[in-house]
N, C-alpha and C. Protein backbone atom coordinates (compact mmCIF):
# COMPACT_ATOMS: atom_id res chain seq x y z
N UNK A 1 103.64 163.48 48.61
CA UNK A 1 105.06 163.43 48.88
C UNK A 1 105.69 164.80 48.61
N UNK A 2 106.95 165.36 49.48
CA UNK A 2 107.38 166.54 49.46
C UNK A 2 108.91 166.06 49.30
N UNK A 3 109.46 166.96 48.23
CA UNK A 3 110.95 167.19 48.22
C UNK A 3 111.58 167.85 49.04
N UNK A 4 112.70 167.69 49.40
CA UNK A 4 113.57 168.47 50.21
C UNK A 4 114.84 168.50 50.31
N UNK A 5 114.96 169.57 49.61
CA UNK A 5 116.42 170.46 49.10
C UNK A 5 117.76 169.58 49.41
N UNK A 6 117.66 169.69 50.84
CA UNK A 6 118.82 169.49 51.44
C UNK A 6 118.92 167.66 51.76
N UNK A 7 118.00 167.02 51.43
CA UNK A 7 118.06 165.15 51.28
C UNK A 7 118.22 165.00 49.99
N UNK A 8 118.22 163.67 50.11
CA UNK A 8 118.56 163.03 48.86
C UNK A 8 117.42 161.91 48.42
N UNK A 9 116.54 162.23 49.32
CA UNK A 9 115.39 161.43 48.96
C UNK A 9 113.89 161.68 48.95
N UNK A 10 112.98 162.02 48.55
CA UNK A 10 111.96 162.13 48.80
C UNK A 10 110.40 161.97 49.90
N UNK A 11 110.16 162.64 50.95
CA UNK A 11 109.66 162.82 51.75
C UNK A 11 108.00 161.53 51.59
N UNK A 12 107.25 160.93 52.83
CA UNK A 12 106.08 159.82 52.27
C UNK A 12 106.28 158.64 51.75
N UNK A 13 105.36 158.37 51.66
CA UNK A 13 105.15 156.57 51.77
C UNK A 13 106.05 155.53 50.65
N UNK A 14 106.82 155.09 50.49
CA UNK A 14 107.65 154.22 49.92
C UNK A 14 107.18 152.83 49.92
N UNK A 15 107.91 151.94 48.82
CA UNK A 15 107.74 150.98 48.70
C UNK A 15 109.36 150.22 48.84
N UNK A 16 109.67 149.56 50.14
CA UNK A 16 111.54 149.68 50.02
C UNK A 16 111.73 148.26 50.65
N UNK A 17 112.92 148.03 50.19
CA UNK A 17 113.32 146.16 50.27
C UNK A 17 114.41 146.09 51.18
N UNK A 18 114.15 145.55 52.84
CA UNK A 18 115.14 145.09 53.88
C UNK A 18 116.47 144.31 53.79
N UNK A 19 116.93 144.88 54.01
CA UNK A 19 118.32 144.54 53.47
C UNK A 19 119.12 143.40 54.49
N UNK A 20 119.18 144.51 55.97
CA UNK A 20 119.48 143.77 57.14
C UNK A 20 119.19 144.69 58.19
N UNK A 21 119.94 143.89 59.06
CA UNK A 21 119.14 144.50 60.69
C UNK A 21 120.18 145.33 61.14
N UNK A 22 120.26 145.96 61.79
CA UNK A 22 121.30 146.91 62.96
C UNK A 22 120.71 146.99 64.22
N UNK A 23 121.19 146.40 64.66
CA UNK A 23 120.26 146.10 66.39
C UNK A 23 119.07 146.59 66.49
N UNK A 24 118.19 147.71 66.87
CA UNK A 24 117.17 148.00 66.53
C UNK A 24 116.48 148.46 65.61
N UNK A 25 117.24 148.67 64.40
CA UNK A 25 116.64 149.24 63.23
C UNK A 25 117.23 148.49 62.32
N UNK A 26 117.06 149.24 60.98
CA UNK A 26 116.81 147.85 59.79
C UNK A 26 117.26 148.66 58.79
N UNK A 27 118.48 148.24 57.91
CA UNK A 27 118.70 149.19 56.57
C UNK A 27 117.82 148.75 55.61
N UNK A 28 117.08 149.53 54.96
CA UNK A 28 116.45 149.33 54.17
C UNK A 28 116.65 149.81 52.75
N UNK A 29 116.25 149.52 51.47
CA UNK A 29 116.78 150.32 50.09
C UNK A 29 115.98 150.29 49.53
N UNK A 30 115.83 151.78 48.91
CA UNK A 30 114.41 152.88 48.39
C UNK A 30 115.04 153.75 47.26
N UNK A 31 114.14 153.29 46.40
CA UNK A 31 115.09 154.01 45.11
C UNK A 31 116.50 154.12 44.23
N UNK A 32 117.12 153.07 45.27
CA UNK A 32 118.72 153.24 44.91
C UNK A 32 119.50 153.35 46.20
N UNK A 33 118.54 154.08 47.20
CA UNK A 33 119.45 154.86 48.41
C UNK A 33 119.30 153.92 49.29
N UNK A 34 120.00 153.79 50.64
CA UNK A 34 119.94 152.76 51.66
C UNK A 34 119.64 154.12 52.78
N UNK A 35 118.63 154.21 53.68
CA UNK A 35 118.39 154.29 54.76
C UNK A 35 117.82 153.57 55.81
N UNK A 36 118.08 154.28 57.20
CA UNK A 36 117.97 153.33 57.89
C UNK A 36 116.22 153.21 58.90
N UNK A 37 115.92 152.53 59.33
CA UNK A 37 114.55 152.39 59.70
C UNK A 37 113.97 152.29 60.69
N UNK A 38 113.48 152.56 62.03
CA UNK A 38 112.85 152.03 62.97
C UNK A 38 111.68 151.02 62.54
N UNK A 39 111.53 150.08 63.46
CA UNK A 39 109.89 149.39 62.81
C UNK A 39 109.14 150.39 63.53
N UNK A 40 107.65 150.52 63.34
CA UNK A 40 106.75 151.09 63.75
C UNK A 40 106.41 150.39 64.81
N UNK A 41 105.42 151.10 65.74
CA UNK A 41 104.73 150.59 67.30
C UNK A 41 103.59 149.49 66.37
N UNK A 42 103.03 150.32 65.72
CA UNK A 42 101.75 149.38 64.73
C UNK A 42 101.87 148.34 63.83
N UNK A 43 103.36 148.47 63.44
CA UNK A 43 104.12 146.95 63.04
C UNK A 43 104.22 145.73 63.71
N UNK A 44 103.52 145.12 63.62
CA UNK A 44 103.79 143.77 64.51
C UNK A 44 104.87 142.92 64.20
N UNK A 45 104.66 142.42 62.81
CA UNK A 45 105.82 141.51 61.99
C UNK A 45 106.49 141.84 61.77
N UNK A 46 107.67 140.98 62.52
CA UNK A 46 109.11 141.62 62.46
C UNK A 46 109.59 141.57 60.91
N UNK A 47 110.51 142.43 60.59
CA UNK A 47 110.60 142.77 58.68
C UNK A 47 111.97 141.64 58.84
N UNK A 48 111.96 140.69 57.68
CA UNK A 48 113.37 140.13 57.78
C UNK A 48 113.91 140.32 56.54
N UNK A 49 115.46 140.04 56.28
CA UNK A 49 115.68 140.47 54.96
C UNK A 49 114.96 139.82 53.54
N UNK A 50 115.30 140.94 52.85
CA UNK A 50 114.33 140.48 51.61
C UNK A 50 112.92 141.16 51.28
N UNK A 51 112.76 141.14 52.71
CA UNK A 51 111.13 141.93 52.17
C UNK A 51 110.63 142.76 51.83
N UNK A 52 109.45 143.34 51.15
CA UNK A 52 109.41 144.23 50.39
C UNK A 52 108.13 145.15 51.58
N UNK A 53 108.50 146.21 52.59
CA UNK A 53 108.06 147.37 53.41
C UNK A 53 107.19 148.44 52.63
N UNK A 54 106.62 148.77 53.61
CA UNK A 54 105.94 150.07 53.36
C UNK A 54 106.98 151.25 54.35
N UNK A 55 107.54 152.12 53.76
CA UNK A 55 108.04 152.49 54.70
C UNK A 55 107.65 154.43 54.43
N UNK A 56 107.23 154.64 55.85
CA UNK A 56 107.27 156.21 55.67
C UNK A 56 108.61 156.86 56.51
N UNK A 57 108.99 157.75 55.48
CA UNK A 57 110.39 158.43 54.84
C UNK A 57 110.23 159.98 55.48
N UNK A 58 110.49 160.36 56.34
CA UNK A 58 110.22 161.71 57.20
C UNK A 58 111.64 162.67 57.14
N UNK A 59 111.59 163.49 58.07
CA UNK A 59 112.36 164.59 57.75
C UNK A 59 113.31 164.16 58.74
N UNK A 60 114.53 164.61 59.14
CA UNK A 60 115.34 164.20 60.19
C UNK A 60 116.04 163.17 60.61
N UNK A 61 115.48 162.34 59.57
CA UNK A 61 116.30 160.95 59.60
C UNK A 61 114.94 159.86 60.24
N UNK A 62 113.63 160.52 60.53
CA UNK A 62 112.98 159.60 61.46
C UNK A 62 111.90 159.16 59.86
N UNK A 63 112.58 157.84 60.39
CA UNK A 63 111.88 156.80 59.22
C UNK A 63 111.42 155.43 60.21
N UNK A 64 110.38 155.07 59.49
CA UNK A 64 109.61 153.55 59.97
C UNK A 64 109.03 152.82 59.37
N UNK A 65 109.24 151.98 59.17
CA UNK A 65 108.64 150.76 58.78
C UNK A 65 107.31 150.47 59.24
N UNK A 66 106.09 150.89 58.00
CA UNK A 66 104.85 150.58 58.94
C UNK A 66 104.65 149.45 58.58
N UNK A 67 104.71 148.65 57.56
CA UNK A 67 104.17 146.96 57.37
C UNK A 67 104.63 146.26 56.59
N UNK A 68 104.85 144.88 56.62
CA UNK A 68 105.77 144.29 55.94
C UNK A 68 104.38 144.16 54.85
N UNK A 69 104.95 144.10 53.14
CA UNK A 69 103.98 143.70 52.19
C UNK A 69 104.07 142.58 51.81
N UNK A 70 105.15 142.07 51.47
CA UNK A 70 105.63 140.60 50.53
C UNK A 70 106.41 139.89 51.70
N UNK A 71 107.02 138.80 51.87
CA UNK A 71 107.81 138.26 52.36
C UNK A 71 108.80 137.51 51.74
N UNK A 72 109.76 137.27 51.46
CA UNK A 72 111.03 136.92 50.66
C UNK A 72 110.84 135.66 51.03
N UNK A 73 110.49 134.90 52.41
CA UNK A 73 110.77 133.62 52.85
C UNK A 73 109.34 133.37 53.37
N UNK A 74 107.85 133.20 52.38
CA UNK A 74 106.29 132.42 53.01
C UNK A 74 106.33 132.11 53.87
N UNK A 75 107.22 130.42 53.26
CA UNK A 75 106.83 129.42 54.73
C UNK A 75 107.84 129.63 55.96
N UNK A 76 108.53 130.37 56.36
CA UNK A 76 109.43 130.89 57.28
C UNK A 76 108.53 131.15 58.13
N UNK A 77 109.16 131.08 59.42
CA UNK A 77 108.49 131.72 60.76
C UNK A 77 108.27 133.12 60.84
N UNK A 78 106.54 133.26 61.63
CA UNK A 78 106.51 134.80 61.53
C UNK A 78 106.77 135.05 63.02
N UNK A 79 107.67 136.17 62.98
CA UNK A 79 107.99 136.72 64.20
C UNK A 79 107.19 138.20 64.43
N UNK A 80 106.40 138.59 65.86
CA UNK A 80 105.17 139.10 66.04
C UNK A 80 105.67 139.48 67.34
N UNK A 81 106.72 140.98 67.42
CA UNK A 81 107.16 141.51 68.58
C UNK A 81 106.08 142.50 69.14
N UNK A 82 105.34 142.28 70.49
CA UNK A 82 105.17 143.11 71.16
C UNK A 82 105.44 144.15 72.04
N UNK A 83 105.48 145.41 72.15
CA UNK A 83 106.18 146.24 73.26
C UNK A 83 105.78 146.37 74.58
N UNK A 84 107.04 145.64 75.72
CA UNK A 84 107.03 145.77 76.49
C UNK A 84 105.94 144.60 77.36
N UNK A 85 104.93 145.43 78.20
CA UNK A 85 103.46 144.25 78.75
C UNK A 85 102.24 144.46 77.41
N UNK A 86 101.63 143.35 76.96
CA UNK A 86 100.63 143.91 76.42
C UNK A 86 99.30 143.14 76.63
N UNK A 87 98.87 143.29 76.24
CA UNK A 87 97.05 142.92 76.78
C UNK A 87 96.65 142.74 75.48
N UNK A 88 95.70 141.58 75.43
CA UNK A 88 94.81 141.36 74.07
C UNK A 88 93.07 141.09 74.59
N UNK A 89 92.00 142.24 74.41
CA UNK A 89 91.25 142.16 74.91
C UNK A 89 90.27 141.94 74.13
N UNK A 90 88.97 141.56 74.50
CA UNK A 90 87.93 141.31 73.59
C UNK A 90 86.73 141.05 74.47
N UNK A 91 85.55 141.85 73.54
CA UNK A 91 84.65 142.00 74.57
C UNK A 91 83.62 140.58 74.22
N UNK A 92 84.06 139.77 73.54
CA UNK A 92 83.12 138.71 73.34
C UNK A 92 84.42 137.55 73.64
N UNK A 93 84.45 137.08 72.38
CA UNK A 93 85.21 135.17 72.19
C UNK A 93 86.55 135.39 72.05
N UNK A 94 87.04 134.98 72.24
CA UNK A 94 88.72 134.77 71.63
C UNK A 94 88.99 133.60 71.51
N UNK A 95 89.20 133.18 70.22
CA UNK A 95 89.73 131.48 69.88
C UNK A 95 90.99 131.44 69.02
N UNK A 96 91.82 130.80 69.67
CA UNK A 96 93.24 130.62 68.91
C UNK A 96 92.81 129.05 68.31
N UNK A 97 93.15 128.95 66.91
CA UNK A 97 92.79 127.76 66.07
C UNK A 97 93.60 127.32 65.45
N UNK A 98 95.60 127.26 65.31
CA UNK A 98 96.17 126.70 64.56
C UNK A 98 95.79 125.54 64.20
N UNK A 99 95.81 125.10 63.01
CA UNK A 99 95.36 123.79 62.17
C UNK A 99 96.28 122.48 62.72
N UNK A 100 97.81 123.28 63.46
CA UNK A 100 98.27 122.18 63.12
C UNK A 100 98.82 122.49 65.00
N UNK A 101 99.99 123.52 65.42
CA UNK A 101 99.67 122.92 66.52
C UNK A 101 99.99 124.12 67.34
N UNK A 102 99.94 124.30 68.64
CA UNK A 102 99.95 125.40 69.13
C UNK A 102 101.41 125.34 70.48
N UNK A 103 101.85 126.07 70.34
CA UNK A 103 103.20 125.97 71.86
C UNK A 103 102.93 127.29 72.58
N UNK A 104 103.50 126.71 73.73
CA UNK A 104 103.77 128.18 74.86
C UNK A 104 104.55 128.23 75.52
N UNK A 105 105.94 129.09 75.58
CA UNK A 105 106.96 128.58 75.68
C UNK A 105 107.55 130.00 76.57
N UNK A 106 107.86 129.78 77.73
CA UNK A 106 107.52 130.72 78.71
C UNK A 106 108.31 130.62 80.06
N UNK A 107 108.27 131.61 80.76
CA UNK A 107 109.60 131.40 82.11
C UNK A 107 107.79 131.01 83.33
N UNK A 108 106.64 131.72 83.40
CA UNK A 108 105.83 131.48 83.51
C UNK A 108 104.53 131.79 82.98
N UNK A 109 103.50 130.62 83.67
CA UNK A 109 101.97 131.04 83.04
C UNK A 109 100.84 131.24 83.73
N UNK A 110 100.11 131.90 84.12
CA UNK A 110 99.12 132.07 84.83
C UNK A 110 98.08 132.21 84.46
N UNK A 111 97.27 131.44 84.32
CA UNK A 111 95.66 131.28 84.13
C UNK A 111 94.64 131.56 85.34
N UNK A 112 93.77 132.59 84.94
CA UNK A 112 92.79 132.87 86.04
C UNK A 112 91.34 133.02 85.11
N UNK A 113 90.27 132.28 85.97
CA UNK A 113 89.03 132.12 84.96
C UNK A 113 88.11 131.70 86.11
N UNK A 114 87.08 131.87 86.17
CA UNK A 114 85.59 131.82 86.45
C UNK A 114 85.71 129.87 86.75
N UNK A 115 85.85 129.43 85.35
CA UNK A 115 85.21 128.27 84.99
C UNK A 115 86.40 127.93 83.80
N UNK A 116 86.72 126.77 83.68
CA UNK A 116 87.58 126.03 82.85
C UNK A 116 87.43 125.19 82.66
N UNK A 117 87.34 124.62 80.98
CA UNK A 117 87.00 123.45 80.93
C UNK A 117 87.95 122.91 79.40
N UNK A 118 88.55 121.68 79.62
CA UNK A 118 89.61 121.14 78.89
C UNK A 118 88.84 120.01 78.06
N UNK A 119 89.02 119.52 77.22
CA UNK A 119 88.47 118.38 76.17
C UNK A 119 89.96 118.15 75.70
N UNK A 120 90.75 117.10 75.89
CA UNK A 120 91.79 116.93 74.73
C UNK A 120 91.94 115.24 75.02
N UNK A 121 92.24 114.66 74.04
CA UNK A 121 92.48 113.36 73.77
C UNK A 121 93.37 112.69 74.74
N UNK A 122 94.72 113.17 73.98
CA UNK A 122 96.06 112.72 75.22
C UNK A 122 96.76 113.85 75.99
N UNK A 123 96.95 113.86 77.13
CA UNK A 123 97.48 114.61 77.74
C UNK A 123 98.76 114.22 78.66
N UNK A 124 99.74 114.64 78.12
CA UNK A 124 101.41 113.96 78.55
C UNK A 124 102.22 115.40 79.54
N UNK A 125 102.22 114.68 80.84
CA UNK A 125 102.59 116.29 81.71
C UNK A 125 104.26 115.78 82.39
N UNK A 126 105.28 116.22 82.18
CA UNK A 126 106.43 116.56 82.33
C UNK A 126 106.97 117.10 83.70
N UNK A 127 107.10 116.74 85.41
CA UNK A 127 106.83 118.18 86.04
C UNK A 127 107.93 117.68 86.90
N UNK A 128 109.01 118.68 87.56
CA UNK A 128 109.49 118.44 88.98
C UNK A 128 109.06 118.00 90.06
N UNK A 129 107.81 119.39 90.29
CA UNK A 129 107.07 119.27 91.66
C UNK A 129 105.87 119.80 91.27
N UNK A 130 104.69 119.09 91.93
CA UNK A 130 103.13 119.31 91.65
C UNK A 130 102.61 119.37 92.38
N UNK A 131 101.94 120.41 92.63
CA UNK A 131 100.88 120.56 93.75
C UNK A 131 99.67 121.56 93.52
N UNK A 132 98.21 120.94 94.33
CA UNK A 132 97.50 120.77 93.79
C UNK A 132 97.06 121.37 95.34
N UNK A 133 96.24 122.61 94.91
CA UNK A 133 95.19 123.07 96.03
C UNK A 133 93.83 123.13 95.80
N UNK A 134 92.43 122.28 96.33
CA UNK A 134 91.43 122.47 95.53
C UNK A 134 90.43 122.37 97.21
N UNK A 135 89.08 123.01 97.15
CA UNK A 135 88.36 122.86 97.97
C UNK A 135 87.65 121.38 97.93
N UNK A 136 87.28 121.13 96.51
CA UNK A 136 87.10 119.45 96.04
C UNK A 136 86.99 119.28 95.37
N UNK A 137 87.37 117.68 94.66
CA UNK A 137 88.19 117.24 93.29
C UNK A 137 87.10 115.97 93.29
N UNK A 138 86.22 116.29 92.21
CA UNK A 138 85.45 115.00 91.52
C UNK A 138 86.12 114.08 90.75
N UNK A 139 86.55 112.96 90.36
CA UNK A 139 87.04 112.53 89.51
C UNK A 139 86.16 111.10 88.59
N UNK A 140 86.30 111.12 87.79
CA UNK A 140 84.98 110.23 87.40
C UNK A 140 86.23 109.36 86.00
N UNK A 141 86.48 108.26 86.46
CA UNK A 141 87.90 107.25 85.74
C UNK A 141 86.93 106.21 85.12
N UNK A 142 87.63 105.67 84.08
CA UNK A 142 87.37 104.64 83.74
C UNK A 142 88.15 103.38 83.70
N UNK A 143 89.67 104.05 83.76
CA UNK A 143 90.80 102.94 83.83
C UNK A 143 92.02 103.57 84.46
N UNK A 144 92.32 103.46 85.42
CA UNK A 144 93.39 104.48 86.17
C UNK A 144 94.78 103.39 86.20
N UNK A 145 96.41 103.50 85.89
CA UNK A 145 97.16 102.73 85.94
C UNK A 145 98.25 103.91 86.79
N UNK A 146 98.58 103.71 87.80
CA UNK A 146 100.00 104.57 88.21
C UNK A 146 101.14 103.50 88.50
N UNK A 147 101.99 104.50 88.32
CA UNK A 147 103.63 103.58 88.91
C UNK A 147 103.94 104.70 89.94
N UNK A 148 104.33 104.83 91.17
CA UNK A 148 104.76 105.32 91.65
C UNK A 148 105.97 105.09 92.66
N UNK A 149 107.00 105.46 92.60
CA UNK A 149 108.35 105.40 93.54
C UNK A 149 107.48 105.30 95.44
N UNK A 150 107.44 106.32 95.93
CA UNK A 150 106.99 106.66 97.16
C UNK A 150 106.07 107.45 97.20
N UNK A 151 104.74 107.28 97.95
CA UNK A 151 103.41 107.66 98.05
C UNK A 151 103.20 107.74 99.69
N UNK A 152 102.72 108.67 99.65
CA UNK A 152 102.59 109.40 101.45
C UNK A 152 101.01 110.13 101.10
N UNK A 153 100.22 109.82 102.21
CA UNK A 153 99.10 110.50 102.37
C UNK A 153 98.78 110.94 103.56
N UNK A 154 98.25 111.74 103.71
CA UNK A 154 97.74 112.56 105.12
C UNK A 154 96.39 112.76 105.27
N UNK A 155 95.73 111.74 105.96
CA UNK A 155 94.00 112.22 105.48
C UNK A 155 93.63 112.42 107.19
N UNK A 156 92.50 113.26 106.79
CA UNK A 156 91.67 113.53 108.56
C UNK A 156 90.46 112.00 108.35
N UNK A 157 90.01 112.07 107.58
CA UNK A 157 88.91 110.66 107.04
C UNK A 157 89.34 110.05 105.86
N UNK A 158 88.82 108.91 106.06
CA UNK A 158 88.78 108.18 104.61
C UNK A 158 87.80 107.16 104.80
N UNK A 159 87.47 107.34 103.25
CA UNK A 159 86.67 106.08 102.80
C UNK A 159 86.41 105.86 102.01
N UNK A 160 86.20 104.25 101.29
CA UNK A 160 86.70 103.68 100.35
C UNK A 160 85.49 102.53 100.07
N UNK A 161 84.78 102.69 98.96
CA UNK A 161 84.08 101.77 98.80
C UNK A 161 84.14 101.40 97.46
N UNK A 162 84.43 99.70 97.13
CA UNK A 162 84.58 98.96 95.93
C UNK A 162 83.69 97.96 96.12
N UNK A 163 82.92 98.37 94.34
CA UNK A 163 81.76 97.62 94.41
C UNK A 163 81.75 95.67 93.81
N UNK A 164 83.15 95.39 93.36
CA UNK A 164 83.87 94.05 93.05
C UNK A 164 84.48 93.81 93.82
N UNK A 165 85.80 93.45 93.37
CA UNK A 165 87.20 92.62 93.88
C UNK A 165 88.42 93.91 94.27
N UNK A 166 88.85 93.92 95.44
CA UNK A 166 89.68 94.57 95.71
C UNK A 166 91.10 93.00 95.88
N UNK A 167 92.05 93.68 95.52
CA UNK A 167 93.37 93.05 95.54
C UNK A 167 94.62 93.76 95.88
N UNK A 168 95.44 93.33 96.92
CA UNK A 168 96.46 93.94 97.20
C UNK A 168 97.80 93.13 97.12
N UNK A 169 98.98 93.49 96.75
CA UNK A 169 99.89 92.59 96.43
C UNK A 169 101.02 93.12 97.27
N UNK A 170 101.82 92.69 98.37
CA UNK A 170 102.72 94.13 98.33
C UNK A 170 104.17 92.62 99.33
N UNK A 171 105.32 93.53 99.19
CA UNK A 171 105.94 92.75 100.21
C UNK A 171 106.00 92.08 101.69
N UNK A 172 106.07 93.69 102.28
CA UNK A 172 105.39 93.42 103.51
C UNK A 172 104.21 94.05 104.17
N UNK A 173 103.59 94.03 104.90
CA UNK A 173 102.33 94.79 105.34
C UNK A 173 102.19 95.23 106.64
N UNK A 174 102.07 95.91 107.05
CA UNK A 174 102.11 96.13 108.71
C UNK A 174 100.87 97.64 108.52
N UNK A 175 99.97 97.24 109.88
CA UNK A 175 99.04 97.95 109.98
C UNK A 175 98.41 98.18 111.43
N UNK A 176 98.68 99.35 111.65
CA UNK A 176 98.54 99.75 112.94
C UNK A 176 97.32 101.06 112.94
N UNK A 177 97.00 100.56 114.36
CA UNK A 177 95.45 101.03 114.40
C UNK A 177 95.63 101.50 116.05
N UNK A 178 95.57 102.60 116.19
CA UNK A 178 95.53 103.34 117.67
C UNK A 178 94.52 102.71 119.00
N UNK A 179 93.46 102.32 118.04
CA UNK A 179 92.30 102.71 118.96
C UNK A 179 91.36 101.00 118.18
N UNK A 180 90.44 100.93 118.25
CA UNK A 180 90.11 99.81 117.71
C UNK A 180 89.71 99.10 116.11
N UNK A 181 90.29 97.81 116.01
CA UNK A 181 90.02 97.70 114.24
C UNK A 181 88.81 96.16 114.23
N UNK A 182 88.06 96.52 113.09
CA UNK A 182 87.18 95.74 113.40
C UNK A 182 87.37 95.27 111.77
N UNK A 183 86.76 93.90 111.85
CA UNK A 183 86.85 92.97 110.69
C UNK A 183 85.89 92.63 110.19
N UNK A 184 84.61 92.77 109.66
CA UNK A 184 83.52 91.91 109.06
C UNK A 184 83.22 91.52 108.06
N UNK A 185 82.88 90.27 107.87
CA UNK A 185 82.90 89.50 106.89
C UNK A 185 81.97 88.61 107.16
N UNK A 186 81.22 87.76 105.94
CA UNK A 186 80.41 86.75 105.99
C UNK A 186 81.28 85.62 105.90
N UNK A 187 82.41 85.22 105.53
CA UNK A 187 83.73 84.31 105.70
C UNK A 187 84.86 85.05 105.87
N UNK A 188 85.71 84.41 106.29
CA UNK A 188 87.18 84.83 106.93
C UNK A 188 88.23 83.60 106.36
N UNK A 189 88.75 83.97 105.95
CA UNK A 189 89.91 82.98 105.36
C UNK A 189 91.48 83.70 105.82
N UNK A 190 92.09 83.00 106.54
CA UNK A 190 93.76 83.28 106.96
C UNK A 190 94.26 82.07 106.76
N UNK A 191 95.22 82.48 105.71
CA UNK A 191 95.99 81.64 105.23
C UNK A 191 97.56 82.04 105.07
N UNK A 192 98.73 81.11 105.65
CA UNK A 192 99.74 81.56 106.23
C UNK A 192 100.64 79.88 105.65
N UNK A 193 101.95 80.06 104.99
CA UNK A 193 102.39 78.88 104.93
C UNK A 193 103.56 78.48 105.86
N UNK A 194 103.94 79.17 106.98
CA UNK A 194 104.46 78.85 108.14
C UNK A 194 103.94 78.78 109.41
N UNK A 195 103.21 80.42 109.90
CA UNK A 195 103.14 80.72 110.98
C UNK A 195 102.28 81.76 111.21
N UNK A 196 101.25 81.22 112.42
CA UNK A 196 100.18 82.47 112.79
C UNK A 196 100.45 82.43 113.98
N UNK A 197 100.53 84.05 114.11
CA UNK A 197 100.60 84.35 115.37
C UNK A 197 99.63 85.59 115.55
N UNK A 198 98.67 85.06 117.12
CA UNK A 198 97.63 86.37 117.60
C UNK A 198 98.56 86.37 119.38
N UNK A 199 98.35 87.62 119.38
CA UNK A 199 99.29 88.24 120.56
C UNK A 199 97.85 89.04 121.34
N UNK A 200 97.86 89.17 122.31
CA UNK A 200 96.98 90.02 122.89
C UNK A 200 96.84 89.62 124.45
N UNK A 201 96.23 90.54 125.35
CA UNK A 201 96.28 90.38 126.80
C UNK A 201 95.31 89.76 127.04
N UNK A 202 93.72 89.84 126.04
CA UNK A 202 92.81 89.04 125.88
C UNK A 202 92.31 88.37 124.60
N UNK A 203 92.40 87.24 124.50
CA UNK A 203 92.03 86.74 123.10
C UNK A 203 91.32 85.79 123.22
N UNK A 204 90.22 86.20 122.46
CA UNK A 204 88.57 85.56 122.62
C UNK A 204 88.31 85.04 120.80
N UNK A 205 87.86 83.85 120.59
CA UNK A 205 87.25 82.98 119.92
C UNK A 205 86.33 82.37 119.80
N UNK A 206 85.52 82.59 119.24
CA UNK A 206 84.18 81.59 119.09
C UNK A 206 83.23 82.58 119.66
């Protein structure tokens, strides 16, 4: 540490207690004296009042806060400002592990990966509008329940094979077929408690 004549404080590394904030900088008090602080680029944790800084004390007024030491408030939220875009890279694993729970809280998110793969118990999704672009979607259910308002599909093929009881319940039914529909069955049961009606230009029985 170096003195200097013309300050009132001593030049190097301090041990100094945050007082409060001033929009981007932070008064801090060192020795008795209150100056004021930039945080450092290498500071992550934002300093809140109370806490007890490392602060290096330079010539010109340029002072910074390189790390918070103590915290006045433990269990308080830590706030962890990054500058500007930043990147967190790693040439192997990266695992985020809060014990208890994790948020992401964001205008947007973009995930891009090779391969993804999810394991979670319950999964509760919230959405306006959803849409879903995939070359093809395996799905392998064990108990599927939907409610849905209005359901529209657009298929070039379909097909549908159930290896039990299929059941349909609905108000009314109407089913139209362009070109020809065929029925097979080892029994046929139509059952109607008013009225059957077959319409056609040829209608063949038996």
């Amino acid at each position: 540490m170096t003195y200097n004549p013309s300050r009132s404080y001593v030049l190097g590394l301090h041990h100094a207690t945050v007082r409060h904030r001033l929009d981007d900088a932070w008064e801090v008090g060192v020795g008795g004296r209150s100056l004021v602080a930039r945080q450092a680029v290498s500071c992550l944790l934002s300093p809140e009042s109370g806490d007890l800084v490392l602060l290096s004390v330079a010539d010109a007024g340029c002072h910074h806060i390189l790390a918070v030491l103590e915290r006045t408030a433990p269990e308080a939220p830590a706030h962890f400002n990054l500058p500007r875009d930043s990147v967190l890279h790693s040439q192997g694993r990266l695992t985020l592990a809060p014990e208890q729970e994790l948020n992401c809280v964001t205008a947007k998110v973009g995930v891009h990966a090779a391969e993804a793969e999810a394991n979670i118990g319950l999964v509760e999704l919230t959405t306006r509008f959803l849409r879903i672009q995939a070359g093809r979607i395996a799905t392998t259910v064990r108990q599927m329940d939907s409610t849905i308002g209005d359901l529209v599909q657009r298929l070039t093929r379909s097909q549908r094979f159930v290896q039990e009881d299929e059941e349909c319940q609905c108000g009314n039914l109407r089913l139209v077929v362009e070109e020809t529909a065929v029925l097979q069955s080892r029994e046929t049961f139509i059952q109607a408690q008013e009225q059957v009606k077959v319409d056609g230009e040829t209608v063949q029985l038996g």
